[in-house]
Protein backbone atom coordinates (compact mmCIF):
# COMPACT_ATOMS: atom_id res chain seq x y z
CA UNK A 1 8.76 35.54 -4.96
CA UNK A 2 8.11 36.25 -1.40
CA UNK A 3 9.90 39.60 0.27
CA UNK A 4 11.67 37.03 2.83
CA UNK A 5 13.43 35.82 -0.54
CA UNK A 6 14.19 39.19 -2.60
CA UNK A 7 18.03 40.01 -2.49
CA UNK A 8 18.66 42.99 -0.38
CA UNK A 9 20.63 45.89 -1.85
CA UNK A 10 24.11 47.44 -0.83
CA UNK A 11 27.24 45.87 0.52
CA UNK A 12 27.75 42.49 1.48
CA UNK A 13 29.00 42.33 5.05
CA UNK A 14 30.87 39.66 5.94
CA UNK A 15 29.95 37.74 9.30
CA UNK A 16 31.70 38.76 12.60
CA UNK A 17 33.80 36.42 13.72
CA UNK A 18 32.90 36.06 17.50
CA UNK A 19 35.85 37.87 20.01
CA UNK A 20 38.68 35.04 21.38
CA UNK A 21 38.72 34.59 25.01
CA UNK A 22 41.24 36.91 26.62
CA UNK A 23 43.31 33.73 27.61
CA UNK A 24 43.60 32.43 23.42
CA UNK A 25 44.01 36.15 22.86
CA UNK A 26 47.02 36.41 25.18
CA UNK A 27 48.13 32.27 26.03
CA UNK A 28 47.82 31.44 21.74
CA UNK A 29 51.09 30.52 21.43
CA UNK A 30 51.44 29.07 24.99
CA UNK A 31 48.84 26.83 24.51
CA UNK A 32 49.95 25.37 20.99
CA UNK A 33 53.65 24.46 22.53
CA UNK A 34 52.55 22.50 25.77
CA UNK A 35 50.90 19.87 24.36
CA UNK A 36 53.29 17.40 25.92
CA UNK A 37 52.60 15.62 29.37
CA UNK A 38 52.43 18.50 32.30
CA UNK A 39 54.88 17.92 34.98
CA UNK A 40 53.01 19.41 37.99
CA UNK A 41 49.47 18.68 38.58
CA UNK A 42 46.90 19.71 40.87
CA UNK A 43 43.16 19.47 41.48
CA UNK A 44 40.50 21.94 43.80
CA UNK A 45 36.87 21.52 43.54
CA UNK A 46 37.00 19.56 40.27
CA UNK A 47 39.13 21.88 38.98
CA UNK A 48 42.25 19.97 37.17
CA UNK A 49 45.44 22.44 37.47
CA UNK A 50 48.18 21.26 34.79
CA UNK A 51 51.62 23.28 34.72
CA UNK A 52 54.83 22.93 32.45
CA UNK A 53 57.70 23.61 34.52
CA UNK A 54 60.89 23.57 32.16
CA UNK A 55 64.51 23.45 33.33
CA UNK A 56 67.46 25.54 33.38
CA UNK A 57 69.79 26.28 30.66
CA UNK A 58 72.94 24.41 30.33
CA UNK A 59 75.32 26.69 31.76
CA UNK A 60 77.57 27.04 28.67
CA UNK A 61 73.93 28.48 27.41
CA UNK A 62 74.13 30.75 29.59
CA UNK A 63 73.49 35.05 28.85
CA UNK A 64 75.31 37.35 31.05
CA UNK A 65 76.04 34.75 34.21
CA UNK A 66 72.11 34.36 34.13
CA UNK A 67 70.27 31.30 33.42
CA UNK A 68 66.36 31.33 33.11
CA UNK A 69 63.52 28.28 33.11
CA UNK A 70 59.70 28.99 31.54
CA UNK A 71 56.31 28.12 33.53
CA UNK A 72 52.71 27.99 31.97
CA UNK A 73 49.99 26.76 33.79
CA UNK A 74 46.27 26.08 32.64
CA UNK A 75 43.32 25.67 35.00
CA UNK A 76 40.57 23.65 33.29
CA UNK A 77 37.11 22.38 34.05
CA UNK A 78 36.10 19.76 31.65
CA UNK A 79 38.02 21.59 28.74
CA UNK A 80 37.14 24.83 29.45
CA UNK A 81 39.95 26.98 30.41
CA UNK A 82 39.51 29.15 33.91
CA UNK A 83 43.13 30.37 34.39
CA UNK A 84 46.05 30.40 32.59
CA UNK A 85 49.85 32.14 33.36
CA UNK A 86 53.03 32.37 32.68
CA UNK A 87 55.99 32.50 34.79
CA UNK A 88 60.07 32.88 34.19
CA UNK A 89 62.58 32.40 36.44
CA UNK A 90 66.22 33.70 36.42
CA UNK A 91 69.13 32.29 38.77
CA UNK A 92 72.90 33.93 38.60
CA UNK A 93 75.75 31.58 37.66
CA UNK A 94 79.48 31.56 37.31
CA UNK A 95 81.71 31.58 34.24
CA UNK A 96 84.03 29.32 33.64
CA UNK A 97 86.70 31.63 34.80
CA UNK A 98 84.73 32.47 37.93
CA UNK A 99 83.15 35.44 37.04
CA UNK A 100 79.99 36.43 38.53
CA UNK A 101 76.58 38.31 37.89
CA UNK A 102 75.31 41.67 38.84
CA UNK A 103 72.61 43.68 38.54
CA UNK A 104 73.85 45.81 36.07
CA UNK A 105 74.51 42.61 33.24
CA UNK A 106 70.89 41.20 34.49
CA UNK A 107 69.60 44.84 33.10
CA UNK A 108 71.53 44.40 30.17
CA UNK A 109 70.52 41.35 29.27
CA UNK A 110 66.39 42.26 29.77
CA UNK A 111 67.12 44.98 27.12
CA UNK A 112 68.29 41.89 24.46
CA UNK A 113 65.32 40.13 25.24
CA UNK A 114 62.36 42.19 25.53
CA UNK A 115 60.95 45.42 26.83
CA UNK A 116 58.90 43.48 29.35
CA UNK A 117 61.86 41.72 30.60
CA UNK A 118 63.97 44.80 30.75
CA UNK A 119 61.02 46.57 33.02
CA UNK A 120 61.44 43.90 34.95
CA UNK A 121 64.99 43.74 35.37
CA UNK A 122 65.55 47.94 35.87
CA UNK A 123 62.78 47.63 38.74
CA UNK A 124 64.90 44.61 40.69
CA UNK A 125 67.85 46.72 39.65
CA UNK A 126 66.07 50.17 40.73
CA UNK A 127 65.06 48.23 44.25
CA UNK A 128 67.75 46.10 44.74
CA UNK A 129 70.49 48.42 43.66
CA UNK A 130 69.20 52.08 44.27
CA UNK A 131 68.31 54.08 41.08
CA UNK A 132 72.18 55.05 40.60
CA UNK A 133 73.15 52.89 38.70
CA UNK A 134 76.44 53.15 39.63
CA UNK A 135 75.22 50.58 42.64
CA UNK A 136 74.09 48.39 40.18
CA UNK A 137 77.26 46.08 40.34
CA UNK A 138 76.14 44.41 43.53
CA UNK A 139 74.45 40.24 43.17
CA UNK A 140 71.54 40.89 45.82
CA UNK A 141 68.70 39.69 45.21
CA UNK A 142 70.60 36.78 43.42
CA UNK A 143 72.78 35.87 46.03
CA UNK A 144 69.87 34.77 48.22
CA UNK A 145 68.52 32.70 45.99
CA UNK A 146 66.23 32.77 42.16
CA UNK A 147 64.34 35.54 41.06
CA UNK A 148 60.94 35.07 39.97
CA UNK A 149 58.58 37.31 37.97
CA UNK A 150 54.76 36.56 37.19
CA UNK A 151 54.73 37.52 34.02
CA UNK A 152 50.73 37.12 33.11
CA UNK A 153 47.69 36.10 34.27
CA UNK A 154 44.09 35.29 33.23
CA UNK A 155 41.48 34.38 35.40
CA UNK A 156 37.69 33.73 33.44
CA UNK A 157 35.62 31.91 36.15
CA UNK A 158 31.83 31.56 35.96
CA UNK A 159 31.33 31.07 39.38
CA UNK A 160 32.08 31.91 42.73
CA UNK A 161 33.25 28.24 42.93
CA UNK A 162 35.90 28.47 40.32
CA UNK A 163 37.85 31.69 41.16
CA UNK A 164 38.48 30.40 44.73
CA UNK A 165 39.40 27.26 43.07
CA UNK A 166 41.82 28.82 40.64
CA UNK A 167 43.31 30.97 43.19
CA UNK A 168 44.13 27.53 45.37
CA UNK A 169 45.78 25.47 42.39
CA UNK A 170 48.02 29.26 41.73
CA UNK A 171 48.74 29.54 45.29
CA UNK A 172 49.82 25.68 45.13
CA UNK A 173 52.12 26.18 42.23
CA UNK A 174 53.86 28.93 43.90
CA UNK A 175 54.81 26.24 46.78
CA UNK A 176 55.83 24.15 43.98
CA UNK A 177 58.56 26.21 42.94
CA UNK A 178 59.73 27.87 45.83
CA UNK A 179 62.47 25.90 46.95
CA UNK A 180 65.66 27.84 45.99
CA UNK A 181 63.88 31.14 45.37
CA UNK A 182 64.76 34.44 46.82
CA UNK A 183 61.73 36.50 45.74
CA UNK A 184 59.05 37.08 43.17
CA UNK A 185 57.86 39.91 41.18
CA UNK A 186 55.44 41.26 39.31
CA UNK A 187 53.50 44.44 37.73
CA UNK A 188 50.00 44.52 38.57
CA UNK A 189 48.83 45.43 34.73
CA UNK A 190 45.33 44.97 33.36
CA UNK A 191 45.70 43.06 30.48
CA UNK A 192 42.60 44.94 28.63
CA UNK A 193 44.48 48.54 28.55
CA UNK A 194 47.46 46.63 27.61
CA UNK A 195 49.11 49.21 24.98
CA UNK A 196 45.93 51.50 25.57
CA UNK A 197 46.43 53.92 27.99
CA UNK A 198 45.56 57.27 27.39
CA UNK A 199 44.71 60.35 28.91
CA UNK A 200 40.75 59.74 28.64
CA UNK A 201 40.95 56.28 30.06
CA UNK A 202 44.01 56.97 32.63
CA UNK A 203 41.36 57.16 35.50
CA UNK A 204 39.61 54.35 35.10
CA UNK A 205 43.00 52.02 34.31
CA UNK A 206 44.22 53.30 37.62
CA UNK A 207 41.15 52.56 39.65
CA UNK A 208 41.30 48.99 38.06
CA UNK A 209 45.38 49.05 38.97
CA UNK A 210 44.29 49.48 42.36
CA UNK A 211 42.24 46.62 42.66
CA UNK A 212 44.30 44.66 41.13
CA UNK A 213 47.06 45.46 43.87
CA UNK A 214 44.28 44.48 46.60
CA UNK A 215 43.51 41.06 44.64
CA UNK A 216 46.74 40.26 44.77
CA UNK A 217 47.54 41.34 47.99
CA UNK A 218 44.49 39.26 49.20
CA UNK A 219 44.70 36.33 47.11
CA UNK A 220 48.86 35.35 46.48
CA UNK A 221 50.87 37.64 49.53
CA UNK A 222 51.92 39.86 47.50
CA UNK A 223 53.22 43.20 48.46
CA UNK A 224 53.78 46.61 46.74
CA UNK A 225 57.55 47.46 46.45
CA UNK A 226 59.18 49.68 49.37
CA UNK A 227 59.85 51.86 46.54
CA UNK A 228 57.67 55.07 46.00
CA UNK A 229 57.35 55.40 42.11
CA UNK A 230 58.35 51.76 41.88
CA UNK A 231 54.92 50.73 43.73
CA UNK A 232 53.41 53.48 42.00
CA UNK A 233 53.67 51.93 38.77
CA UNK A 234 52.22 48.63 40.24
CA UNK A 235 55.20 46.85 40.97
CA UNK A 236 54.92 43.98 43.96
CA UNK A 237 57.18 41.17 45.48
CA UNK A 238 56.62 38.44 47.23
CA UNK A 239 59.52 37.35 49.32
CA UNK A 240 60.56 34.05 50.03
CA UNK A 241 63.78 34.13 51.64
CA UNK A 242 64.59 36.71 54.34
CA UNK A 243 68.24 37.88 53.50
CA UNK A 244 66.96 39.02 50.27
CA UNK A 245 64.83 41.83 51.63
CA UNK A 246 65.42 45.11 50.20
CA UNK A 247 66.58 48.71 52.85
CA UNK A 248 63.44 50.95 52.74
């Protein structure tokens, strides 16, 4: 028997399974519920941008006067995902004994959902509203019109080619599905320090917060919110109607 065939002592380690792409890692379940036909296409550079744009609740659906619609996109070259994102959208609506929305129920009903949907909804409510929350009773930003947030996004280009691509077939979405939108927001978060911040790696998540605020800035029009700790944290907006604009 030659050495090449003797069996080598110890433990028997099991083969590594090779690392997901951050988009299967984050997008799994996305990806395994929009198999259906996309309703919003678009194509850059031979890039083929596909996005599921779902409708509205029925109004007797409804959760405290709010309605909300889903968005996932995909951008894909020949099967190979380059970006992918998610988007939800939230519009105010009246009872059917007139009663209205306010900032205060839109809060509320971000804590029954999820903790990223209640950040969400205390920063609108923390902008829109002061941070009393005592002025939280008032409809603005709703009154103007929907309120958007970008919830995630993934970006894994191998060239040059493909992130400016990506970036066009995003920034042509957006124009998709501004009519009847007020403003959108979202919190410029790393995905990789996702639930892994700490006090050795604080400096180097900030400096990569940072440049994530200038992408974004750069790339989709997005600004920081007038807000001090609010832009701090990494919030940003992007407005789309005027009369929605929050007092600095």
């Amino acid at each position: 028997m030659s050495d090449s065939a003797k069996e080598k002592k110890g433990p028997i380690r099991k083969p590594q399974r090779p690392a997901l792409p951050t988009a299967e890692r984050h997008f799994s379940h996305e990806h395994k519920t929009h198999q259906r036909k996309p309703n919003w296409t678009s194509e850059r550079n031979g890039l083929i941008g596909r996005a599921w744009i779902g409708r509205f609740r029925r109004i007797v659906d409804s959760q405290h006067n709010f309605q909300h619609r889903h968005i996932h996109f995909l951008a894909e070259r020949q099967g190979r995902r380059v970006a992918t994102g998610t988007l939800t959208m939230w519009r105010g609506v009246y009872d059917e004994d007139g009663g209205g929305w306010n900032l205060e129920d839109f809060v509320d009903l971000g804590d029954i959902n999820s903790q990223s949907e209640y950040e969400t909804a205390t920063a609108v409510a923390r902008l829109w509203g002061t941070d009393d929350e005592q002025n939280w009773w008032t409809d603005v930003p709703f009154c103007y019109g929907y309120v958007c947030n970008f919830d995630r996004l993934v970006i894994e280009a191998k060239a040059s080619t493909e992130v400016e691509a990506a970036w066009q077939i995003i920034g042509a979405l957006l124009q998709r599905i501004r009519r009847g939108m007020a403003v959108i927001v979202l919190k410029a978060f790393p995905l990789e320090y996702e639930g892994n911040v700490t006090l050795e790696n604080r400096l180097a998540f900030e400096r990569r917060q940072r440049a994530l605020i200038r992408l974004y800035q750069h790339r989709i029009k997005f600004e920081p919110m007038p807000h001090k700790e609010l832009a701090k944290e990494g919030w940003m907006m992007r407005l789309f109607n005027d009369g929605a604009r929050p007092d600095e």
